[in-house]
N, C-alpha and C. Protein backbone atom coordinates (compact mmCIF):
# COMPACT_ATOMS: atom_id res chain seq x y z
N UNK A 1 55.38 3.12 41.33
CA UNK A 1 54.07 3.78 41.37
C UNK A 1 53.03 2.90 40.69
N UNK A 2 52.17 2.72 41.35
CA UNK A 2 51.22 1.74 40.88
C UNK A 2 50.05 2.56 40.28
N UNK A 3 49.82 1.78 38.86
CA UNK A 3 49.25 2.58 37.80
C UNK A 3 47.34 1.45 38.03
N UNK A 4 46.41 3.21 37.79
CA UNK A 4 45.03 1.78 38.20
C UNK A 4 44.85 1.57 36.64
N UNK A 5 44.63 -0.12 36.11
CA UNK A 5 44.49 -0.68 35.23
C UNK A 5 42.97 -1.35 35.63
N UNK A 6 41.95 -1.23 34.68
CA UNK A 6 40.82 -1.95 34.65
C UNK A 6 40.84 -3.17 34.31
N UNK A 7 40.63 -3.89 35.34
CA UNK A 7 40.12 -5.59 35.25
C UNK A 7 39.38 -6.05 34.09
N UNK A 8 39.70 -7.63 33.56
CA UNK A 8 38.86 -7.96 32.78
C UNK A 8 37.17 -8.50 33.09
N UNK A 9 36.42 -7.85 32.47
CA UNK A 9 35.45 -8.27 32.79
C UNK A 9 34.89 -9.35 32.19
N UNK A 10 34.58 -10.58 32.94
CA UNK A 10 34.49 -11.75 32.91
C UNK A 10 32.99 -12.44 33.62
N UNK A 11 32.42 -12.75 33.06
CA UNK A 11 31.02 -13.20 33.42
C UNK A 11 31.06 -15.11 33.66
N UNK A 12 31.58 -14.92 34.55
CA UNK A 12 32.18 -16.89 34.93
C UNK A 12 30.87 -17.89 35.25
N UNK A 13 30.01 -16.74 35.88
CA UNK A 13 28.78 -18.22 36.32
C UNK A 13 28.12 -18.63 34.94
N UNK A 14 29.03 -17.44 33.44
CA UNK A 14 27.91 -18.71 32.61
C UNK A 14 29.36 -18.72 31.16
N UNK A 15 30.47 -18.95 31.72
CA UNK A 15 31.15 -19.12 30.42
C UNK A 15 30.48 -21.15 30.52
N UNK A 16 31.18 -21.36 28.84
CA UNK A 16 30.69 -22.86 28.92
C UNK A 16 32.69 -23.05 28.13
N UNK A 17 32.78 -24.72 28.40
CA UNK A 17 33.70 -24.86 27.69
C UNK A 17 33.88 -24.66 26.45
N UNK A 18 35.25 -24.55 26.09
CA UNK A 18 35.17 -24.38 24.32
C UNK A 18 36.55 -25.17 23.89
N UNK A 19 37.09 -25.41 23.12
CA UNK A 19 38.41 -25.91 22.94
C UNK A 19 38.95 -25.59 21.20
N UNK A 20 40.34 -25.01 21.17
CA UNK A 20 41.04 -24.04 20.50
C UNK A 20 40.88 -25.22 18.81
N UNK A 21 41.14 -25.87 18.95
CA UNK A 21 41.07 -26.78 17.86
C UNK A 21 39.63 -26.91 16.95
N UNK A 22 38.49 -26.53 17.92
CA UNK A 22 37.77 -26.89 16.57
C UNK A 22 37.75 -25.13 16.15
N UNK A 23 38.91 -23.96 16.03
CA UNK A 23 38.66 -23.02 14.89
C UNK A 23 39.95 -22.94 14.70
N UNK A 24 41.09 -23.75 14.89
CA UNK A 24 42.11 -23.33 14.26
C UNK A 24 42.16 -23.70 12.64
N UNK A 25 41.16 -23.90 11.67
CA UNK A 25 41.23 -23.98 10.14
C UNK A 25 39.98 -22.99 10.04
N UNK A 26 39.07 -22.20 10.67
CA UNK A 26 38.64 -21.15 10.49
C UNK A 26 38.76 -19.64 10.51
N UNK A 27 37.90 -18.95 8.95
CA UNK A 27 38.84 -17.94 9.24
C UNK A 27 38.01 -16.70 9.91
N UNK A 28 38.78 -16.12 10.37
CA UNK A 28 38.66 -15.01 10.88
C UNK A 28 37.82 -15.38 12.53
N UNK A 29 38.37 -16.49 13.67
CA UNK A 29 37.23 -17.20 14.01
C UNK A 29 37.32 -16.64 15.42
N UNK A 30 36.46 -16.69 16.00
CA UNK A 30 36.00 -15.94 17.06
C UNK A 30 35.14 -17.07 18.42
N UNK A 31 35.71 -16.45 19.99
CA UNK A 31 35.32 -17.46 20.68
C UNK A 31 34.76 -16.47 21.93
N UNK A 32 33.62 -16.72 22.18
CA UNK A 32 32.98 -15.51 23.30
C UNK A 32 32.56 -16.28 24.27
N UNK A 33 32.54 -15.76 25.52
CA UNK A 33 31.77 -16.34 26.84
C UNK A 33 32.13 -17.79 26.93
N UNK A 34 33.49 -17.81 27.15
CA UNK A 34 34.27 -19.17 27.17
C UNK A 34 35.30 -19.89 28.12
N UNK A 35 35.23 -20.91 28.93
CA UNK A 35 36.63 -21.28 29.50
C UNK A 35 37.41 -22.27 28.40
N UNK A 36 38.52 -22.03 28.30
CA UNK A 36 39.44 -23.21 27.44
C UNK A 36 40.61 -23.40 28.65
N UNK A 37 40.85 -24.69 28.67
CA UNK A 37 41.52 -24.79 29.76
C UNK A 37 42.86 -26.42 29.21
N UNK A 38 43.70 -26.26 29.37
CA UNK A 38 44.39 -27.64 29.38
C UNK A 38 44.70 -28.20 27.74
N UNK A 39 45.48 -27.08 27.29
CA UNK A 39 44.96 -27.57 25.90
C UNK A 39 46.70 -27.25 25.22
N UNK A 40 47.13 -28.32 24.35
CA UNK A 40 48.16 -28.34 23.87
C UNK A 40 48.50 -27.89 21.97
N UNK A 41 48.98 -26.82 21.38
CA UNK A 41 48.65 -26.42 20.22
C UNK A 41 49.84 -26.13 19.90
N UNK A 42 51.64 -26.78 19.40
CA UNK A 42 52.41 -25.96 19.28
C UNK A 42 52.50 -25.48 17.84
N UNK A 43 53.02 -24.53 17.30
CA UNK A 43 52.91 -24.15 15.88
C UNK A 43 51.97 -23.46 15.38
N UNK A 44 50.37 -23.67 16.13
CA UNK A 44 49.31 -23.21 15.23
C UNK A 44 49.12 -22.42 14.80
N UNK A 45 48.52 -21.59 13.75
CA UNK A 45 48.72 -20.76 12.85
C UNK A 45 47.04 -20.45 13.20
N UNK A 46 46.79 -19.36 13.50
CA UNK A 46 45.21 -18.64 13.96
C UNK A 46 45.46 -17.27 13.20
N UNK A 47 45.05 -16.79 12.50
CA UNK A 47 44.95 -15.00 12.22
C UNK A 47 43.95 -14.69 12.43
N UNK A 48 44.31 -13.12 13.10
CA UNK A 48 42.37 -12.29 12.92
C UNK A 48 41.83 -13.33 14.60
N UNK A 49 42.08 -13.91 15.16
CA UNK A 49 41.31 -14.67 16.38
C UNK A 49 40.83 -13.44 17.18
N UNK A 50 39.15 -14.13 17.33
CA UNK A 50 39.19 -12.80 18.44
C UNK A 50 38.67 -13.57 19.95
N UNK A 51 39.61 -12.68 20.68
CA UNK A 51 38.41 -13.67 21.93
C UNK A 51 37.71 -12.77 22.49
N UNK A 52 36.36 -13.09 23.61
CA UNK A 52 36.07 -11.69 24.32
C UNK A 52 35.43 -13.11 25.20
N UNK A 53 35.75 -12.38 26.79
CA UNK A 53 34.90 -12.68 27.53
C UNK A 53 35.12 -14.32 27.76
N UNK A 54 36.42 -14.41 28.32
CA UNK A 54 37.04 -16.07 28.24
C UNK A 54 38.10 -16.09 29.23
N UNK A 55 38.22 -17.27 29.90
CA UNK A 55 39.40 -17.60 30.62
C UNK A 55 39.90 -18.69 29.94
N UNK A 56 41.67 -18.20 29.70
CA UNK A 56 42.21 -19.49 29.34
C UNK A 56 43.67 -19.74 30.38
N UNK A 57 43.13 -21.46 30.60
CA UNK A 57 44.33 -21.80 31.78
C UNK A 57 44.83 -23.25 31.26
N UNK A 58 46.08 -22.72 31.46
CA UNK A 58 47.29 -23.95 31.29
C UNK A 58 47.37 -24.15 29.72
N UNK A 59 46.95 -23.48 28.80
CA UNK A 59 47.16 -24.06 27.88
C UNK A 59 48.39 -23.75 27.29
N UNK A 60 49.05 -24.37 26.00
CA UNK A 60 50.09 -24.57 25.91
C UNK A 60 50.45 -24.16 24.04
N UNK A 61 51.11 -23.23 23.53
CA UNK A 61 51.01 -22.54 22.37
C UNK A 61 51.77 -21.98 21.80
N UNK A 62 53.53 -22.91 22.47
CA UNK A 62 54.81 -21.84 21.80
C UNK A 62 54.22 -22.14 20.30
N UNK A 63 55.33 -20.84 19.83
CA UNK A 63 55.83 -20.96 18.14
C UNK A 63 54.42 -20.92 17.50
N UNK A 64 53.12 -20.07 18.29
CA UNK A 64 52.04 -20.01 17.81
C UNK A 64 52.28 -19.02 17.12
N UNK A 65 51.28 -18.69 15.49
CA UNK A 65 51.24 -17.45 15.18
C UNK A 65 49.80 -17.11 15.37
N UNK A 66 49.27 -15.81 16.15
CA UNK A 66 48.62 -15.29 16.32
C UNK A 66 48.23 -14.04 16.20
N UNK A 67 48.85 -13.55 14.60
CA UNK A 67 48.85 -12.24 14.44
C UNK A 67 47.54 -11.50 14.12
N UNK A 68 47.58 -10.22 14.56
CA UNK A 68 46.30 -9.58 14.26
C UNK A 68 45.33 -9.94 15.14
N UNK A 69 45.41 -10.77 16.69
CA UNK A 69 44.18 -11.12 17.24
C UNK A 69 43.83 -10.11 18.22
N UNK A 70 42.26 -10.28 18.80
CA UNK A 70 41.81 -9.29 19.39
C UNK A 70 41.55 -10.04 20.86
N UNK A 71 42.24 -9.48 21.72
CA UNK A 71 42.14 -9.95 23.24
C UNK A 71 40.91 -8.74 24.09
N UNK A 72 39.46 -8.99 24.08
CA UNK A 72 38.90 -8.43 25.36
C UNK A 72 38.03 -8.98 26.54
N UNK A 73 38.24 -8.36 27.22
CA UNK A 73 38.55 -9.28 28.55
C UNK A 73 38.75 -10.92 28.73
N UNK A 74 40.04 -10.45 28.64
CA UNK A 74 40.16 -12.35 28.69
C UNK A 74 41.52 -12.13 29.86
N UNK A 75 41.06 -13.30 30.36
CA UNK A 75 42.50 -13.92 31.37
C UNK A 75 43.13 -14.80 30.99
N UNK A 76 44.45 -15.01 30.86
CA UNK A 76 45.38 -16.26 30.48
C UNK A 76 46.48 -16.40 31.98
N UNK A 77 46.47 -17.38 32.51
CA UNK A 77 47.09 -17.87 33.46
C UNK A 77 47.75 -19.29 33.03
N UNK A 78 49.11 -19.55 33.70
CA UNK A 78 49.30 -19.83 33.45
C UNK A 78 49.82 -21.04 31.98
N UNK A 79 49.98 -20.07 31.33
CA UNK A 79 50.03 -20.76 29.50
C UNK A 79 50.90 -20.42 28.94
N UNK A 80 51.30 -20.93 28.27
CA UNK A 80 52.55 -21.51 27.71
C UNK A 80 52.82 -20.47 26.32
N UNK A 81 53.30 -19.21 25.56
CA UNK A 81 52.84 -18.67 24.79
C UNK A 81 54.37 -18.68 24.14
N UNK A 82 55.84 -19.53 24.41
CA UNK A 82 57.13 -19.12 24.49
C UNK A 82 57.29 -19.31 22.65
N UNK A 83 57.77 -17.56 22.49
CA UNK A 83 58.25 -17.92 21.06
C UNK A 83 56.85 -17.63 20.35
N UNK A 84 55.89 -17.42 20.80
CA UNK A 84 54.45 -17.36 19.88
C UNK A 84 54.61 -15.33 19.37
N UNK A 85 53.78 -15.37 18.26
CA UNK A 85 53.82 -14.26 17.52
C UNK A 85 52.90 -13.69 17.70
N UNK A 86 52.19 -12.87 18.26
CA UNK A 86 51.19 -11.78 18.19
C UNK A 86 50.96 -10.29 17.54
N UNK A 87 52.37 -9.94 16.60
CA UNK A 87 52.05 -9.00 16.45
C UNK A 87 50.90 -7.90 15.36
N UNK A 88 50.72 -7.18 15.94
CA UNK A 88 49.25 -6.35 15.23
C UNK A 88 48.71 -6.49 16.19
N UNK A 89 48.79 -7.05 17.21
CA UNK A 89 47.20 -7.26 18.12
C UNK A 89 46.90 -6.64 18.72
N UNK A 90 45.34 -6.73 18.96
CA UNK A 90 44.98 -5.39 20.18
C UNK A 90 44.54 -6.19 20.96
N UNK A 91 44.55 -5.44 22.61
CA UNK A 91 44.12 -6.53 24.00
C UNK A 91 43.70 -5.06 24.32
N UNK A 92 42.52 -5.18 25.02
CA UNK A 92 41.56 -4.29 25.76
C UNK A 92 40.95 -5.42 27.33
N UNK A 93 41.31 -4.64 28.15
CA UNK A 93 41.03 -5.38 29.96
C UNK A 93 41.95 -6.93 29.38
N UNK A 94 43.01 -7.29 29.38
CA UNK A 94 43.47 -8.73 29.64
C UNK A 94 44.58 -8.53 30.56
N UNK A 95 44.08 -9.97 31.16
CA UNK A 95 45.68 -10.49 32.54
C UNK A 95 46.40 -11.78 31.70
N UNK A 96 47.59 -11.09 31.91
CA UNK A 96 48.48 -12.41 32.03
C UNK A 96 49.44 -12.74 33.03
N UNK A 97 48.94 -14.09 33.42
CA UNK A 97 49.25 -14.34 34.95
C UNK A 97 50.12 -15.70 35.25
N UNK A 98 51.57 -15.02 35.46
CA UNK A 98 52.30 -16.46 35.40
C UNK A 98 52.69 -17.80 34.69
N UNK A 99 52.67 -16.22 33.20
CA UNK A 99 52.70 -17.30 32.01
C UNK A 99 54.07 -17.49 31.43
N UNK A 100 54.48 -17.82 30.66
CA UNK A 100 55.43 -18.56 29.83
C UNK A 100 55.61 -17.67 28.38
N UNK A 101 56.30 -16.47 28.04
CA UNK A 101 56.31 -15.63 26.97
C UNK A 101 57.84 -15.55 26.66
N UNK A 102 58.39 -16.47 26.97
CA UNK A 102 60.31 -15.94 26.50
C UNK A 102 60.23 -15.71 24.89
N UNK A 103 60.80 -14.99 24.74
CA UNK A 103 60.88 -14.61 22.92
C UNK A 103 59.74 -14.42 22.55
N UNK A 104 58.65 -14.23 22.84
CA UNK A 104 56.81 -14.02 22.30
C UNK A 104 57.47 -12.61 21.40
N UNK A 105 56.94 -12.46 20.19
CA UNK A 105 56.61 -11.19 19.12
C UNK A 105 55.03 -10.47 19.62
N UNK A 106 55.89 -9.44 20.03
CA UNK A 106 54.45 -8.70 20.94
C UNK A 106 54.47 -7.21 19.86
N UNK A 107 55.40 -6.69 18.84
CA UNK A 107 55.24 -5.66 18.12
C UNK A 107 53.76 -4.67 17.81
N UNK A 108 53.97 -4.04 17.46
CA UNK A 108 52.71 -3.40 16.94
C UNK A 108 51.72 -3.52 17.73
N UNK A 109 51.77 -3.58 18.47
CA UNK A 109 50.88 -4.08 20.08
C UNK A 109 49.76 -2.61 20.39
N UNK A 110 48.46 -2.56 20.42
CA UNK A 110 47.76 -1.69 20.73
C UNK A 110 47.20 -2.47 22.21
N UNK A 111 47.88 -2.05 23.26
CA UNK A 111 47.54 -2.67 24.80
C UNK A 111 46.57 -1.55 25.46
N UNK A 112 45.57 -1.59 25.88
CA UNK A 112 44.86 -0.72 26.79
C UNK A 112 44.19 -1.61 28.23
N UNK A 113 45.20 -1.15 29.19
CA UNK A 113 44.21 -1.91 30.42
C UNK A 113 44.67 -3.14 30.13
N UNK A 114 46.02 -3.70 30.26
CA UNK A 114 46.78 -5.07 29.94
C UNK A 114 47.70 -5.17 31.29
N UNK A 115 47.57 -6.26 31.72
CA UNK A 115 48.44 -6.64 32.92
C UNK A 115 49.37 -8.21 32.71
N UNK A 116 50.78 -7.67 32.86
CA UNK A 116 51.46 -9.17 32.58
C UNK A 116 52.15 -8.99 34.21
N UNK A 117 51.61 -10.17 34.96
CA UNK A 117 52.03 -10.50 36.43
C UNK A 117 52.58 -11.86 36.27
N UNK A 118 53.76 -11.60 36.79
CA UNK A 118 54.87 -12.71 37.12
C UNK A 118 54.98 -13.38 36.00
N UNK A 119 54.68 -13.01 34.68
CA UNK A 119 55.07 -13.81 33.43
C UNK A 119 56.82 -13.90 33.47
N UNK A 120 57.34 -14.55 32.15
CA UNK A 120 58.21 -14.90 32.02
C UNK A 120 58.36 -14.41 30.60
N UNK A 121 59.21 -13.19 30.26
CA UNK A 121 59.08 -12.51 29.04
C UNK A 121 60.88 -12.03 28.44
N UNK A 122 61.59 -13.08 29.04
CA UNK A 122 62.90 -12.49 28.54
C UNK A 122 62.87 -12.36 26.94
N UNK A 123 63.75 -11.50 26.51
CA UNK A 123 63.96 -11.67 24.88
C UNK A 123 62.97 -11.40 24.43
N UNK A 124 61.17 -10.93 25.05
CA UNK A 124 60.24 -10.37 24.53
C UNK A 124 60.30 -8.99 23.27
N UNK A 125 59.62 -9.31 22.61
CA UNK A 125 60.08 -7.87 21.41
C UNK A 125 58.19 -6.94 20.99
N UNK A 126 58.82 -5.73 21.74
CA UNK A 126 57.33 -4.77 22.14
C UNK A 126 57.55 -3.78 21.09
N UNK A 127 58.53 -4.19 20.27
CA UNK A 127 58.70 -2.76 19.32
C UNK A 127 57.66 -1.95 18.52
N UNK A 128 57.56 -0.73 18.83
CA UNK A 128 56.47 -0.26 18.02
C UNK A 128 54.86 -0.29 18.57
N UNK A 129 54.73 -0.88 19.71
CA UNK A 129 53.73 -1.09 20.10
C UNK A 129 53.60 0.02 21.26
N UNK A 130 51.86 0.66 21.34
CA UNK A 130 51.37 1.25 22.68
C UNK A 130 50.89 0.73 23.56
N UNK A 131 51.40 1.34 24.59
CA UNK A 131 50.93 0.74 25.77
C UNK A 131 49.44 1.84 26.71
N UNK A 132 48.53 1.88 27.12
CA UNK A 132 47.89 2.73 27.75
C UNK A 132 47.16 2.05 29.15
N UNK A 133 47.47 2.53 29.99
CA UNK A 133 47.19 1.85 31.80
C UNK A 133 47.69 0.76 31.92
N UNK A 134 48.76 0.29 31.54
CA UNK A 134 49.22 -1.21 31.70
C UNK A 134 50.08 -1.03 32.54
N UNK A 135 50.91 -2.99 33.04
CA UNK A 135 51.34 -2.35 33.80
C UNK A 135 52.51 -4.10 34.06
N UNK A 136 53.50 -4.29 34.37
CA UNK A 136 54.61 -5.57 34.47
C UNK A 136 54.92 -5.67 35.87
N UNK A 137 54.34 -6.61 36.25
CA UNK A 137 54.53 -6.86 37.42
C UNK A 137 55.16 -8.19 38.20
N UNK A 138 56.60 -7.77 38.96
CA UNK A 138 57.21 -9.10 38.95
C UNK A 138 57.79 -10.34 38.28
N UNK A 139 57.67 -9.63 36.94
CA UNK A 139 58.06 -10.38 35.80
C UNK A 139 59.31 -10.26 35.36
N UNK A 140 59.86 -10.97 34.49
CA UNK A 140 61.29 -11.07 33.68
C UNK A 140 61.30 -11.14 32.46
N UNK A 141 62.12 -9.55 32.45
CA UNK A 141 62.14 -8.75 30.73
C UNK A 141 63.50 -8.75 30.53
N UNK A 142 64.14 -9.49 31.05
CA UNK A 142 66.01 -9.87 30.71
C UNK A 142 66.26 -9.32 29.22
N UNK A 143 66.57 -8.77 28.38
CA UNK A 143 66.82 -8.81 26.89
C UNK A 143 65.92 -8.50 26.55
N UNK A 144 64.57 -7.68 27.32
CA UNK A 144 63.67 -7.34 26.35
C UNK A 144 63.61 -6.08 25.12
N UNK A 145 63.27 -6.11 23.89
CA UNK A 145 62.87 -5.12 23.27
C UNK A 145 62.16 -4.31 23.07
N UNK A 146 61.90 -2.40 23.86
CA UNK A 146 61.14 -1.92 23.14
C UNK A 146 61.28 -0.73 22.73
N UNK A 147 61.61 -1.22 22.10
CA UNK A 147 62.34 0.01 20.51
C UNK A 147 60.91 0.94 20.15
N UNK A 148 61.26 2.17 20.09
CA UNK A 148 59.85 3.02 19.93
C UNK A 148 58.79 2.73 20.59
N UNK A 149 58.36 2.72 21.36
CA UNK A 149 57.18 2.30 22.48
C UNK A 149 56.76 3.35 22.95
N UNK A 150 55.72 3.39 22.59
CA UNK A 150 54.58 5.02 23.64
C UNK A 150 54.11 4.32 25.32
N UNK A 151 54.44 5.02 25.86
CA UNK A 151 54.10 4.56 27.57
C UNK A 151 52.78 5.35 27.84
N UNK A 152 51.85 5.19 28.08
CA UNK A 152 50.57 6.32 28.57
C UNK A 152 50.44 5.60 29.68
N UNK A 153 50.56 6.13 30.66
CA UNK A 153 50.22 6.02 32.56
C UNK A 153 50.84 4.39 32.37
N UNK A 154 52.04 4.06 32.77
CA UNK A 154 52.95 3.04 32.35
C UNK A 154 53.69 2.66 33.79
N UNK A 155 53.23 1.28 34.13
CA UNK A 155 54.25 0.71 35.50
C UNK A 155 54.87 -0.28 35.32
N UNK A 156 56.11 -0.34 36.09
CA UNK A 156 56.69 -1.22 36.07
C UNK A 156 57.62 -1.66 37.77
N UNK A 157 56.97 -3.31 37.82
CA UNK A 157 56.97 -2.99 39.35
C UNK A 157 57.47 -4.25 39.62
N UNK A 158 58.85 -4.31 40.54
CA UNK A 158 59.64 -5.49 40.87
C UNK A 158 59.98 -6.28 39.81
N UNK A 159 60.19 -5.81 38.46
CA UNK A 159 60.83 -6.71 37.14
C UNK A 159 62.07 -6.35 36.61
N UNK A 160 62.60 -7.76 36.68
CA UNK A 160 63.86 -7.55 36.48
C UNK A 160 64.00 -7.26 34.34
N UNK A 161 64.60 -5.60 34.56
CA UNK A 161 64.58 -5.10 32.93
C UNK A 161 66.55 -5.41 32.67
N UNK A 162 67.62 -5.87 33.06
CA UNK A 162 68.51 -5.98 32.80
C UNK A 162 68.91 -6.47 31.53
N UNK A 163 69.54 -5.31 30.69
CA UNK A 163 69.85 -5.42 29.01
C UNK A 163 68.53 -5.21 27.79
N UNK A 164 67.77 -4.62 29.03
CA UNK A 164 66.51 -4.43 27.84
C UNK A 164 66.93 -3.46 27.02
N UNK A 165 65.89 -3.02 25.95
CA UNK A 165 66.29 -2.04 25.15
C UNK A 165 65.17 -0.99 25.12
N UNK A 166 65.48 0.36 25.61
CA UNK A 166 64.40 1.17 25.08
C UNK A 166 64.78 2.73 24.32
N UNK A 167 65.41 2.02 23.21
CA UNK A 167 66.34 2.93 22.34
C UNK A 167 64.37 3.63 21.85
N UNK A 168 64.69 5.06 21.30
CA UNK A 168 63.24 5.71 20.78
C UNK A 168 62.42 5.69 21.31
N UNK A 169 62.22 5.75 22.86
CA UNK A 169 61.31 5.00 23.86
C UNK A 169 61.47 6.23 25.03
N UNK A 170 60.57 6.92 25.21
CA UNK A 170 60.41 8.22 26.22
C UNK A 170 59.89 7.73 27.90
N UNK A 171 61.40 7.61 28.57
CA UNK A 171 60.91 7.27 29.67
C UNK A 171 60.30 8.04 30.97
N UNK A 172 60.29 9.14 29.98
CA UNK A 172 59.24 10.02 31.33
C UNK A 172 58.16 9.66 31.83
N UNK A 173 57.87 10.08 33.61
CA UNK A 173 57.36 9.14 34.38
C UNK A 173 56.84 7.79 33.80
N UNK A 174 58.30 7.24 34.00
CA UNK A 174 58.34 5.68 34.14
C UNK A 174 58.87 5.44 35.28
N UNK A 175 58.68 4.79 36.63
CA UNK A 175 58.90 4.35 37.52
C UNK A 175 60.18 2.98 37.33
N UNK A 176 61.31 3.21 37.60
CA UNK A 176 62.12 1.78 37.21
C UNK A 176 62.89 1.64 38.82
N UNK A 177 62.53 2.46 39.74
CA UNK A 177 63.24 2.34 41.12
C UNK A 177 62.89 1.05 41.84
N UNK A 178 61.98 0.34 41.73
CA UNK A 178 61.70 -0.97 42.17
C UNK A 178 62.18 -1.99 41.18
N UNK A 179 62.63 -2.12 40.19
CA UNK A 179 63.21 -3.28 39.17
C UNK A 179 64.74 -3.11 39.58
N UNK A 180 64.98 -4.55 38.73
CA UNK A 180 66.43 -5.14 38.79
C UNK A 180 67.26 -4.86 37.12
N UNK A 181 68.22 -4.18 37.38
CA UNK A 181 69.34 -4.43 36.16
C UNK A 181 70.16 -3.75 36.60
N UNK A 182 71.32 -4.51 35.71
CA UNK A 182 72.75 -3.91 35.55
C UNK A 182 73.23 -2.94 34.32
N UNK A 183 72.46 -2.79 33.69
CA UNK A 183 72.48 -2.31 32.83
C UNK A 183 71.36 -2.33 31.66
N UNK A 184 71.09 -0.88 31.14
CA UNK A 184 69.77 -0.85 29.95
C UNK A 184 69.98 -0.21 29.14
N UNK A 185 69.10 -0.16 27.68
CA UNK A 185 69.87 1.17 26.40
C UNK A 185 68.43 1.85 26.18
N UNK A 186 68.87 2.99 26.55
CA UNK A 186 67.87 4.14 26.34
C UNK A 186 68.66 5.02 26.00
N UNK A 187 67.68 6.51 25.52
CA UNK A 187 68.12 7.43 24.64
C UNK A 187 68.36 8.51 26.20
N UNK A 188 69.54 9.40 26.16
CA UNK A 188 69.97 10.46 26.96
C UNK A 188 68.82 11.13 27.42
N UNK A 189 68.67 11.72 26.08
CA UNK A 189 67.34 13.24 25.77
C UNK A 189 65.85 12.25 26.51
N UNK A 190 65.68 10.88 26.31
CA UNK A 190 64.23 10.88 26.86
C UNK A 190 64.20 9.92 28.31
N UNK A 191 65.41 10.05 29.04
CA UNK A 191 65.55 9.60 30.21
C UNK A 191 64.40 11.12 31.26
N UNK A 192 64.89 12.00 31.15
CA UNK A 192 64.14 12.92 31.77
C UNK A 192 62.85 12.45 32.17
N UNK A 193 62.45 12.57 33.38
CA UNK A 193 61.45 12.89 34.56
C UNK A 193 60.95 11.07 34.83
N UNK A 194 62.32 10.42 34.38
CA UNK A 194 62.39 9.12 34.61
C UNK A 194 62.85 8.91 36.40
N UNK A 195 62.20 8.26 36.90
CA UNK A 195 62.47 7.90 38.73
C UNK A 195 63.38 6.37 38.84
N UNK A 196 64.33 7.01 39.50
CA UNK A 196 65.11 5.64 39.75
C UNK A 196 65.36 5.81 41.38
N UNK A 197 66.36 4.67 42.19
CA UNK A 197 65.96 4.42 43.48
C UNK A 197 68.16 4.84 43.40
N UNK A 198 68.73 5.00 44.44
CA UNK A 198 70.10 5.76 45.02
C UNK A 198 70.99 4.35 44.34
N UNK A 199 70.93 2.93 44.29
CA UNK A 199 71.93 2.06 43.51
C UNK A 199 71.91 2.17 42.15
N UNK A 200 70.35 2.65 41.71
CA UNK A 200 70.51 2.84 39.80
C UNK A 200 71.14 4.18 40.03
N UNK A 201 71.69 4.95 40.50
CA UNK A 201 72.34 6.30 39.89
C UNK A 201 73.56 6.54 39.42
N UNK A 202 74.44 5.44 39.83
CA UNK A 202 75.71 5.59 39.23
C UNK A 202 75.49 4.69 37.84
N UNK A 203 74.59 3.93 37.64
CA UNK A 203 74.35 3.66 35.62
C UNK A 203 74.42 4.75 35.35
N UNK A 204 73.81 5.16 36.05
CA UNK A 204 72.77 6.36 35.08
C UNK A 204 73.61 7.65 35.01
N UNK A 205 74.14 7.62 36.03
CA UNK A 205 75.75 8.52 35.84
C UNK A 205 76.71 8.55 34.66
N UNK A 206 77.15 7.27 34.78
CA UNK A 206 77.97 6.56 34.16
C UNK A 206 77.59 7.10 32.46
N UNK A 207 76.19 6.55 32.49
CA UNK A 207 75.60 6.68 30.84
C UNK A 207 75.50 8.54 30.72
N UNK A 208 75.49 8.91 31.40
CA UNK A 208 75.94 10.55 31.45
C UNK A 208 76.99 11.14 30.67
N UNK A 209 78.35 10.26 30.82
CA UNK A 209 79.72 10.46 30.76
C UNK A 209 80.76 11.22 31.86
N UNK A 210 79.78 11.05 33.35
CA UNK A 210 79.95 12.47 34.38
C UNK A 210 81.11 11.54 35.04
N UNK A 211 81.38 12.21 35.85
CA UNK A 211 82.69 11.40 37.14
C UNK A 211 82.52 11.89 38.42
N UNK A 212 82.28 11.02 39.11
CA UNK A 212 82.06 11.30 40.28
C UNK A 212 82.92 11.34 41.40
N UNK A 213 83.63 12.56 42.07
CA UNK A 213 84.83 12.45 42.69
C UNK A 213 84.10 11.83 44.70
């Protein structure tokens, strides 16, 4: 079920370039009405970053820490984020589009109107974080974590969730009949008014304790 998520709004005929380096030793530093594009940063240490109103492409930022930053409307395509730390952060209207997030620390996550399409998010960890109109699309959450997670109008569409975790995590209307796994850990009691497709029913049996003659 496809959930409507609001686009970032992005004013392109007048972003100007900007590049991540001249505020990574500033604090609390902030980058508006911006393209950053092509840019290599592994390790960097940013807190408090806010962006608004920016496209960033190709850039490159495992093992970043980026805790506490504020994402609105911004697009990230293709970029490199594997292993980077975000948690605390809030994103209001952002895409992420065919990016690079294996192991990213996404915790404490306040998401409203967030789209991750065709990223790459195995071993991702969402614990504790809300989600509101968002939505995973075509992406890979192999081993993902999200331990206590609030879903508000929540999709999930052609991603493979196999061995994720959504122990404390209420999957009512959550749509999982279009994703791939062999198996997931969720709680009994908050599977209810959860939709799956006729091959997920014998998991889901199974995790029942029922037998099917």
């Amino acid at each position: 079920m496809s959930v409507i998520v609001k686009e970032p709004v992005i004013t392109d005929d007048v972003l100007k370039k900007k590049e991540i380096n001249t505020i990574i030793d500033t604090l609390d530093p902030v980058i508006t009405v911006a393209l950053i594009e092509e840019e290599v940063h592994e390790e960097a240490v940013i807190k408090n970053l806010e962006l608004n109103n920016c496209r960033v492409n190709k850039v490159s930022m495992p093992l970043a820490k980026l805790k506490k930053a504020d994402f609105i409307d911004v697009a990230f395509h293709k970029c490199d984020f594997s292993n980077a730390d975000f948690s605390g952060a809030y994103m209001n209207r952002v895409l992420f589009k065919n990016c690079k997030m294996m192991g990213a620390k996404l915790t404490d996550l306040n998401a409203k109107d967030v789209v991750f399409e065709e990223c790459q998010l195995s071993m991702g960890m969402f614990g504790e974080s809300t989600f509101t109109h968002c939505a995973f699309r075509y992406g890979n959450l192999t081993s993902s974590d999200f331990y206590h997670v609030q879903f508000k109008d929540m999709e999930l569409t052609e991603c493979d969730i196999d061995r994720a975790n959504f122990e404390g995590t209420s999957l009512k209307q959550i749509d999982l009949s279009t994703c791939l796994f062999n198996s997931i850990t969720a709680d009994l009691h908050r599977l209810k008014g959860c939709t799956i497709n006729e091959y997920q029913a014998p998991f889901f049996t199974q995790l029942l304790g029922l037998n099917v003659k």
